[in-house]
Protein backbone atom coordinates (compact mmCIF):
# COMPACT_ATOMS: atom_id res chain seq x y z
CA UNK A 1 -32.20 -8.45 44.09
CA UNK A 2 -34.75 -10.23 42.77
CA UNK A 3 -34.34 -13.58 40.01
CA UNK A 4 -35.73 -12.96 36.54
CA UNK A 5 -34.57 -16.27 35.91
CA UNK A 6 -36.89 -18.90 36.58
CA UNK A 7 -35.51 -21.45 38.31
CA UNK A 8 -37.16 -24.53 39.68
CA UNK A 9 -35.11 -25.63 43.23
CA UNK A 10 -37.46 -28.77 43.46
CA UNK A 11 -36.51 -29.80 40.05
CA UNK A 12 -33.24 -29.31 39.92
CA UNK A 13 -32.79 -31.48 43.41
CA UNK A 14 -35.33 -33.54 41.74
CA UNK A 15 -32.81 -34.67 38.61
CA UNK A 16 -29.89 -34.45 40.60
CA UNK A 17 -31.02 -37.25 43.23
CA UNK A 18 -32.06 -39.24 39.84
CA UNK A 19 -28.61 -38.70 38.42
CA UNK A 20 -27.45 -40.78 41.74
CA UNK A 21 -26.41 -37.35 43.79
CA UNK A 22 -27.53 -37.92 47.42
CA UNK A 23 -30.73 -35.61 48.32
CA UNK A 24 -29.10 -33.73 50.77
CA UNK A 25 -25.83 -32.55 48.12
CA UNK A 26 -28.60 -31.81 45.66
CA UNK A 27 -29.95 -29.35 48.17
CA UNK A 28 -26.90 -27.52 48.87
CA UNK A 29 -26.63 -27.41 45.18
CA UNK A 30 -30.27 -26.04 44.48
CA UNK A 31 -29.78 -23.37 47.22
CA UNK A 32 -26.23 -22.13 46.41
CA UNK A 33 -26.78 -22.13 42.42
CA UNK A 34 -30.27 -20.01 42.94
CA UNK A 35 -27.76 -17.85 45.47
CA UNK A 36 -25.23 -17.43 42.65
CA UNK A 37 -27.68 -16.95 40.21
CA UNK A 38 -29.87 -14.24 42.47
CA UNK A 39 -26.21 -12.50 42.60
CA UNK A 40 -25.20 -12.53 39.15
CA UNK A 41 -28.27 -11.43 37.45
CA UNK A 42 -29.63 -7.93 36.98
CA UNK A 43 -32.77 -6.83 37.13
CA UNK A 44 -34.57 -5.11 33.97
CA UNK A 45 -34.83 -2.04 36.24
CA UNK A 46 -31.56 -2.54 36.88
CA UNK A 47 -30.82 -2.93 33.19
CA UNK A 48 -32.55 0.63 32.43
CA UNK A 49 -31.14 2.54 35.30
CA UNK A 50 -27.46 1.13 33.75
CA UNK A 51 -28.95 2.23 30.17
CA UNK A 52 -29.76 5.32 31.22
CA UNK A 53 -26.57 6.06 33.21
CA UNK A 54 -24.54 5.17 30.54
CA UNK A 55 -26.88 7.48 27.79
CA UNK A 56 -26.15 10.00 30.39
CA UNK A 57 -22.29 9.87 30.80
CA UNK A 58 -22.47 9.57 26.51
CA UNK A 59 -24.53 12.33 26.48
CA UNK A 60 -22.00 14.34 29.04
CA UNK A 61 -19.23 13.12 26.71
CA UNK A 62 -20.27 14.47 23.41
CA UNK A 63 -21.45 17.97 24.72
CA UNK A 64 -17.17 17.74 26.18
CA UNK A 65 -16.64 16.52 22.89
CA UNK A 66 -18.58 19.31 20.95
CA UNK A 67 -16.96 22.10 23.21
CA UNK A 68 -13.43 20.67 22.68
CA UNK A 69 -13.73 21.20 19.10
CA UNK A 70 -15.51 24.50 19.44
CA UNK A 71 -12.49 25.33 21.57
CA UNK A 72 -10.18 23.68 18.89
CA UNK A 73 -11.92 25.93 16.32
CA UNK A 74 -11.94 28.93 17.91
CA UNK A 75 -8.23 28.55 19.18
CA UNK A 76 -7.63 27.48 15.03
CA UNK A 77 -8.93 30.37 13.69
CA UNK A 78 -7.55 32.88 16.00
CA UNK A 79 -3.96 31.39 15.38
CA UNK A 80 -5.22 31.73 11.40
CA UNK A 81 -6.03 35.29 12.28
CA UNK A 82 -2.73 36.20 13.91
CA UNK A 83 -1.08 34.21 11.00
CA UNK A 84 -2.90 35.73 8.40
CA UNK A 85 -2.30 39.07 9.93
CA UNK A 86 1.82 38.49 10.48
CA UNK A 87 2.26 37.57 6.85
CA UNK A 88 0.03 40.87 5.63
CA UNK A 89 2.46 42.72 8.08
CA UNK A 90 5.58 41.19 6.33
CA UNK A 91 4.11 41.67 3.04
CA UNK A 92 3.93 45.43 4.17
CA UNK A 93 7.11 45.78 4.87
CA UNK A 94 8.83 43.94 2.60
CA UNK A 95 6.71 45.63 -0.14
CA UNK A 96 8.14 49.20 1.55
CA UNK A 97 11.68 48.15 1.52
CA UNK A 98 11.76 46.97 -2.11
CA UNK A 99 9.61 50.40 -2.89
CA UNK A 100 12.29 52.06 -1.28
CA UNK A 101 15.27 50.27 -2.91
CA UNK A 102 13.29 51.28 -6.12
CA UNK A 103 13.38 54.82 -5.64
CA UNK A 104 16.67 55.21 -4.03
CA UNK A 105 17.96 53.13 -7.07
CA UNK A 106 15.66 55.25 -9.59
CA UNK A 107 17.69 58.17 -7.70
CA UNK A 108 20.67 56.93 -7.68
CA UNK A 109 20.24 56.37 -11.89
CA UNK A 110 18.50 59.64 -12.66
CA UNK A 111 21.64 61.18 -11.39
CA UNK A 112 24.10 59.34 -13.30
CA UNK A 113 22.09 60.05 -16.18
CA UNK A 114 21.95 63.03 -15.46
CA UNK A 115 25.55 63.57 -15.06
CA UNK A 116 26.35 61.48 -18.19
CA UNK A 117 23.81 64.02 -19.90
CA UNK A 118 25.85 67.10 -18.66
CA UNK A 119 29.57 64.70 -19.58
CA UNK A 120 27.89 64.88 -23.19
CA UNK A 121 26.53 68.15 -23.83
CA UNK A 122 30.28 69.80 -22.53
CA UNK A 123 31.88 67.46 -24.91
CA UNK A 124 29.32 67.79 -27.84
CA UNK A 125 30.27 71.74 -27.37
CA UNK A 126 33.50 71.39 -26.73
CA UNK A 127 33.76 69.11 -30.49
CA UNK A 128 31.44 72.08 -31.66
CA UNK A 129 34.22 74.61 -30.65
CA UNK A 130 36.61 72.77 -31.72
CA UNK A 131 35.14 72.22 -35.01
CA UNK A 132 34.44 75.86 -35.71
CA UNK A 133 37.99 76.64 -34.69
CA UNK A 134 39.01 74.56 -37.56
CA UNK A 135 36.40 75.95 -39.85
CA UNK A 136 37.34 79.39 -39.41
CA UNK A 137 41.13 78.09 -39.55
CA UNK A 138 40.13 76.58 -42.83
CA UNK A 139 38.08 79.57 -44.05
CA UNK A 140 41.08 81.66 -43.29
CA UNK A 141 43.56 79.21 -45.48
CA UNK A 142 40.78 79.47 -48.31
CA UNK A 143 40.48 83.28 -48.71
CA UNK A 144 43.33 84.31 -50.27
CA UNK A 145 42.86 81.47 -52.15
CA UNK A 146 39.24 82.91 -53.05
CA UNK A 147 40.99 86.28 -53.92
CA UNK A 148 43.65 84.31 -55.95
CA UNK A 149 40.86 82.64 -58.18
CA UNK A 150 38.74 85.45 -58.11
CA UNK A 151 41.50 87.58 -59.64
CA UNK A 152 42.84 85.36 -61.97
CA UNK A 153 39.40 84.74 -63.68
CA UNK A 154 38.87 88.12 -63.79
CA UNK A 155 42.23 88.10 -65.75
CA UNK A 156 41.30 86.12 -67.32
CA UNK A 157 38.02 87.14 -68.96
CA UNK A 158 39.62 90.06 -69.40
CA UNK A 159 42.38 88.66 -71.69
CA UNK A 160 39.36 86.97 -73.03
CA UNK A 161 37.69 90.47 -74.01
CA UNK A 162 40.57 91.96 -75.49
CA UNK A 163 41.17 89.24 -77.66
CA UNK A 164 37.73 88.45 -78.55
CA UNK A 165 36.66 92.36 -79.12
């Protein structure tokens, strides 16, 4: 690797002899500091080959990303699908059972009607018969009455005429 940092061994030695460091520690210094620091730094091309590994792997993550949730989406609406599709079936059928319970109970009331209709109309003619019976009965009390009237005003008037005339 090469050192982007510039860094001056002969001045650095330099300073540290004139800071009261013995020459020969100030060259160990210089030489293992410009080691650590050729070590530790990166390199601009470095830099853009990182940069462009990590735009990569980024890049790599959001197309995953993108294809989960197209997965996600797809798996969503097909479970909306079969949902929508299971309730529209229930619907159905409950919508066929209570049409059924309608017409069996419609049934079920046009014959009670019916028979209540039939209950009626035999006892309607049966209070019919029963009241003709009695009219006739009545009509048969009332005629020799009739006659009895009859014949006494005709008595009568004819009292009337002989008296009169």
């Amino acid at each position: 690797m090469t050192m982007p940092i510039k860094f001056d061994t002969h001045e650095y030695v330099r300073q540290l002899t004139e800071a009261g460091i013995p020459a020969d520690e100030a060259e160990a210094h210089a030489n293992a500091l410009s080691l650590a620091m050729a070590e530790a730094t990166v390199t601009p091309g470095e830099l853009l080959l990182l940069r462009t590994d990590v735009l990569a792997r980024i890049q790599m993550l959001r197309t995953e990303v993108v294809g989960g949730i197209d997965t996600l989406r797809t798996e969503v609406m097909g479970g909306i699908d079969m949902l929508r599709t299971e309730v529209m079936g229930g619907i159905d059928m409950l919508r066929t059972e209570v049409t059924g319970d309608i017409n069996m109970l419609r049934t079920e009331l046009t014959g009670r009607v019916e028979v209540l209709r039939t209950e009626m109309s035999s006892r309607v003619e049966t209070l019919r018969t029963e009241l003709l019976g009695r009219i006739e009965t009545l009509q048969a009390k009332f005629t020799p009455l009739y006659l009895m009237v009859g014949l006494s005003l005709a008595l009568h008037v004819v009292t009337l005429v002989k008296l009169f005339y």
